[in-house]
C-alpha atoms as a PDB file:
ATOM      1  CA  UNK A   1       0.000   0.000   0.000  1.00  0.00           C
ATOM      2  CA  UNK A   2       1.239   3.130  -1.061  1.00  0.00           C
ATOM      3  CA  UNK A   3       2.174   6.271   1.459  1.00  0.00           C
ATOM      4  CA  UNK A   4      -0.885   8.840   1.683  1.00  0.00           C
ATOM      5  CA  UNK A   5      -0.374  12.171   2.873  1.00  0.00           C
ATOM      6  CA  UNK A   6      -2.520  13.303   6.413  1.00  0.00           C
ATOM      7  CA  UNK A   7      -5.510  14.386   5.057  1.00  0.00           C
ATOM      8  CA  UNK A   8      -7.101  12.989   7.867  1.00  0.00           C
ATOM      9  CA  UNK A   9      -8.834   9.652   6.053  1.00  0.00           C
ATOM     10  CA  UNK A  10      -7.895   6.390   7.680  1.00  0.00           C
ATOM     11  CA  UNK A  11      -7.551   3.790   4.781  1.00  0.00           C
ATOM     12  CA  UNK A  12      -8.085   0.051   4.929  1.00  0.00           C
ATOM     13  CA  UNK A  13      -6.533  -2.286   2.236  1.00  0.00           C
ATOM     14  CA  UNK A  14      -5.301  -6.254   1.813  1.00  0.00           C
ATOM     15  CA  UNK A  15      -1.677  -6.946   0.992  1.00  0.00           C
ATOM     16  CA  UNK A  16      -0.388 -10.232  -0.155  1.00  0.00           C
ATOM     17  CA  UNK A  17       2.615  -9.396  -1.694  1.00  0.00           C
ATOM     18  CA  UNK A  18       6.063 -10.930  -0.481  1.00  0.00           C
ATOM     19  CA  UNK A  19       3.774 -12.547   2.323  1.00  0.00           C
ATOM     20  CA  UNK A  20       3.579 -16.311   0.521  1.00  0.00           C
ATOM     21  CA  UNK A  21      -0.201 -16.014  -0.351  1.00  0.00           C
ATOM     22  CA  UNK A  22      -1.296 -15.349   2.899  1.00  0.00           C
ATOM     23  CA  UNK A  23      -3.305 -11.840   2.868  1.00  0.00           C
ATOM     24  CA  UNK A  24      -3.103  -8.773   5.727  1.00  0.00           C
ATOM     25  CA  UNK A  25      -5.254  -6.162   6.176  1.00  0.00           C
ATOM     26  CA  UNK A  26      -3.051  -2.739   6.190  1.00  0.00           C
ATOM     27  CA  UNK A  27      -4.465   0.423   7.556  1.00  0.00           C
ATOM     28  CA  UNK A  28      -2.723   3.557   6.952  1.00  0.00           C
ATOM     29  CA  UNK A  29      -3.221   7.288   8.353  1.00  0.00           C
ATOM     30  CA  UNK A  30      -4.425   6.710  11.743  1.00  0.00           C
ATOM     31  CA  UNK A  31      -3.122  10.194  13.491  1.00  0.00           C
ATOM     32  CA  UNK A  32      -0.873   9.999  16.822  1.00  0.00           C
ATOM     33  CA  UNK A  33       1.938   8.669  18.272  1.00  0.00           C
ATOM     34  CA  UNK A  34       4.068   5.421  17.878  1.00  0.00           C
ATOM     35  CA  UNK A  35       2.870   4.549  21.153  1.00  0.00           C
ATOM     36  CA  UNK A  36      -1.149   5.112  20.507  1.00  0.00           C
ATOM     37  CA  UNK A  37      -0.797   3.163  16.972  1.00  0.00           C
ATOM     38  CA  UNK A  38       0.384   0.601  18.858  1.00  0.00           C
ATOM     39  CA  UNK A  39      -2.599   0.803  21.627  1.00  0.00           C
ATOM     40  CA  UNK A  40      -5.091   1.495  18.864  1.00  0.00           C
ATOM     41  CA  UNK A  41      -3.800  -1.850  16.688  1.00  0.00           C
ATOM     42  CA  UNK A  42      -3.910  -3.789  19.730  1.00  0.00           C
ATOM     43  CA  UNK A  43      -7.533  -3.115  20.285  1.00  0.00           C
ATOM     44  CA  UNK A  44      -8.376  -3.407  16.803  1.00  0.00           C
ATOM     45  CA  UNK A  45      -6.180  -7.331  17.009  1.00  0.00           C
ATOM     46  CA  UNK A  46      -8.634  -8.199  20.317  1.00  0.00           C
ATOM     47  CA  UNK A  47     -12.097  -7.425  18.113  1.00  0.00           C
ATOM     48  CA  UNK A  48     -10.472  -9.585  15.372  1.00  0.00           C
ATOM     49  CA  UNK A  49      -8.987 -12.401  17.242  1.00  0.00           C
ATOM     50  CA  UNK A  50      -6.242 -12.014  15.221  1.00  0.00           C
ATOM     51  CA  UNK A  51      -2.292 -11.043  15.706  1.00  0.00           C
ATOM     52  CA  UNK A  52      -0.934  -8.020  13.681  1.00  0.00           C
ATOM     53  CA  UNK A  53       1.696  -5.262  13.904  1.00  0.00           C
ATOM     54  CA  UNK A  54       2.549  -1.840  13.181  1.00  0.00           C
ATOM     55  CA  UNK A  55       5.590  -0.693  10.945  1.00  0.00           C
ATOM     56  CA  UNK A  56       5.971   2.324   9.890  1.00  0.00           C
ATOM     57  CA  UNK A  57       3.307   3.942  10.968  1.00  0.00           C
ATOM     58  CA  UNK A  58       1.295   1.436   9.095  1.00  0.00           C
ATOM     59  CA  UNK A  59      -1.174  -1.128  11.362  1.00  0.00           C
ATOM     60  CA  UNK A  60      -1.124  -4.626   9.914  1.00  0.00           C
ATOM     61  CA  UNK A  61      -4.075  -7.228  10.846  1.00  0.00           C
ATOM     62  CA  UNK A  62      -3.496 -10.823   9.750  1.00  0.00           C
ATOM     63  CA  UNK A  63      -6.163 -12.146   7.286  1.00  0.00           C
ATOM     64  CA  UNK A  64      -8.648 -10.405   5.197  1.00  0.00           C
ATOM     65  CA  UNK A  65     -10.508  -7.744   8.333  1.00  0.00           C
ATOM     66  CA  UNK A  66     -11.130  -4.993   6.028  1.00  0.00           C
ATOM     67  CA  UNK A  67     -15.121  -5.083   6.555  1.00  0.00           C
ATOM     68  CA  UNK A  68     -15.147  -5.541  10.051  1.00  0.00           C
ATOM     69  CA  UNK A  69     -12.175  -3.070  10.962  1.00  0.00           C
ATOM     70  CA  UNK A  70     -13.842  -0.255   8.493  1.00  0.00           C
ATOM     71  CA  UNK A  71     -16.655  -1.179  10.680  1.00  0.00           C
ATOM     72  CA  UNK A  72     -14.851  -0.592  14.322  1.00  0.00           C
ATOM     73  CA  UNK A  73     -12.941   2.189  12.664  1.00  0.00           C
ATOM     74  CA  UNK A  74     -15.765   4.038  11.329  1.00  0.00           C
ATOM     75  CA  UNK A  75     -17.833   3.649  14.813  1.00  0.00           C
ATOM     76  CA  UNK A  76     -14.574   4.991  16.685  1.00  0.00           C
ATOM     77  CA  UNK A  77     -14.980   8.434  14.557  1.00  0.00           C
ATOM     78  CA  UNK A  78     -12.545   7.890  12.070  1.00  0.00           C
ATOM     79  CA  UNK A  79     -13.192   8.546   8.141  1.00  0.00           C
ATOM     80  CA  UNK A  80     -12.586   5.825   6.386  1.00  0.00           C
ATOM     81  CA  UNK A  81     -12.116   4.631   3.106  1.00  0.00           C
ATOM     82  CA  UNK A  82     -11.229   0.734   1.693  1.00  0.00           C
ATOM     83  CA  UNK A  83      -8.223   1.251  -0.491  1.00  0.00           C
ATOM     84  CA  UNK A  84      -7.200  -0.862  -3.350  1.00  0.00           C
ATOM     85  CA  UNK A  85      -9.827  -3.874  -5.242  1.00  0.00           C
END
């Protein structure tokens, strides 16, 4: 997923590239800190019951979450937008 500027929409895509078929869910431009993308990706893992990380300022869910996190995200008060097919 490509790098989008902070115009303050959150985006939600899947990735499978480099990953050996298996798919993520990638959410870029949440606003905040290191520290708070890691709280907020943590939450957003527990609601899945999935693992995930964050690099680079970029939240990754494991598996294809992008209804249910655009969902959660959405409800939270976040714009959001599904990026990619």
């Amino acid at each position: 997923m490509s790098f989008y500027p902070n115009d303050g929409v959150v985006r939600v895509g899947r990735e499978t590239k480099g990953r050996r078929g298996s798919g993520v869910t990638v959410i870029s431009g949440l606003p905040g800190s290191e520290d708070a993308l890691k709280q907020i990706a943590s939450k957003l893992k527990a609601q899945c019951g999935v693992g995930g990380t964050v690099k680079d300022r970029i939240v990754e869910i494991q598996g294809d979450q992008r209804d249910r996190l655009v969902k959660i995200l959405s409800d939270a008060g976040y714009t959001v937008k599904k990026a990619g097919g």
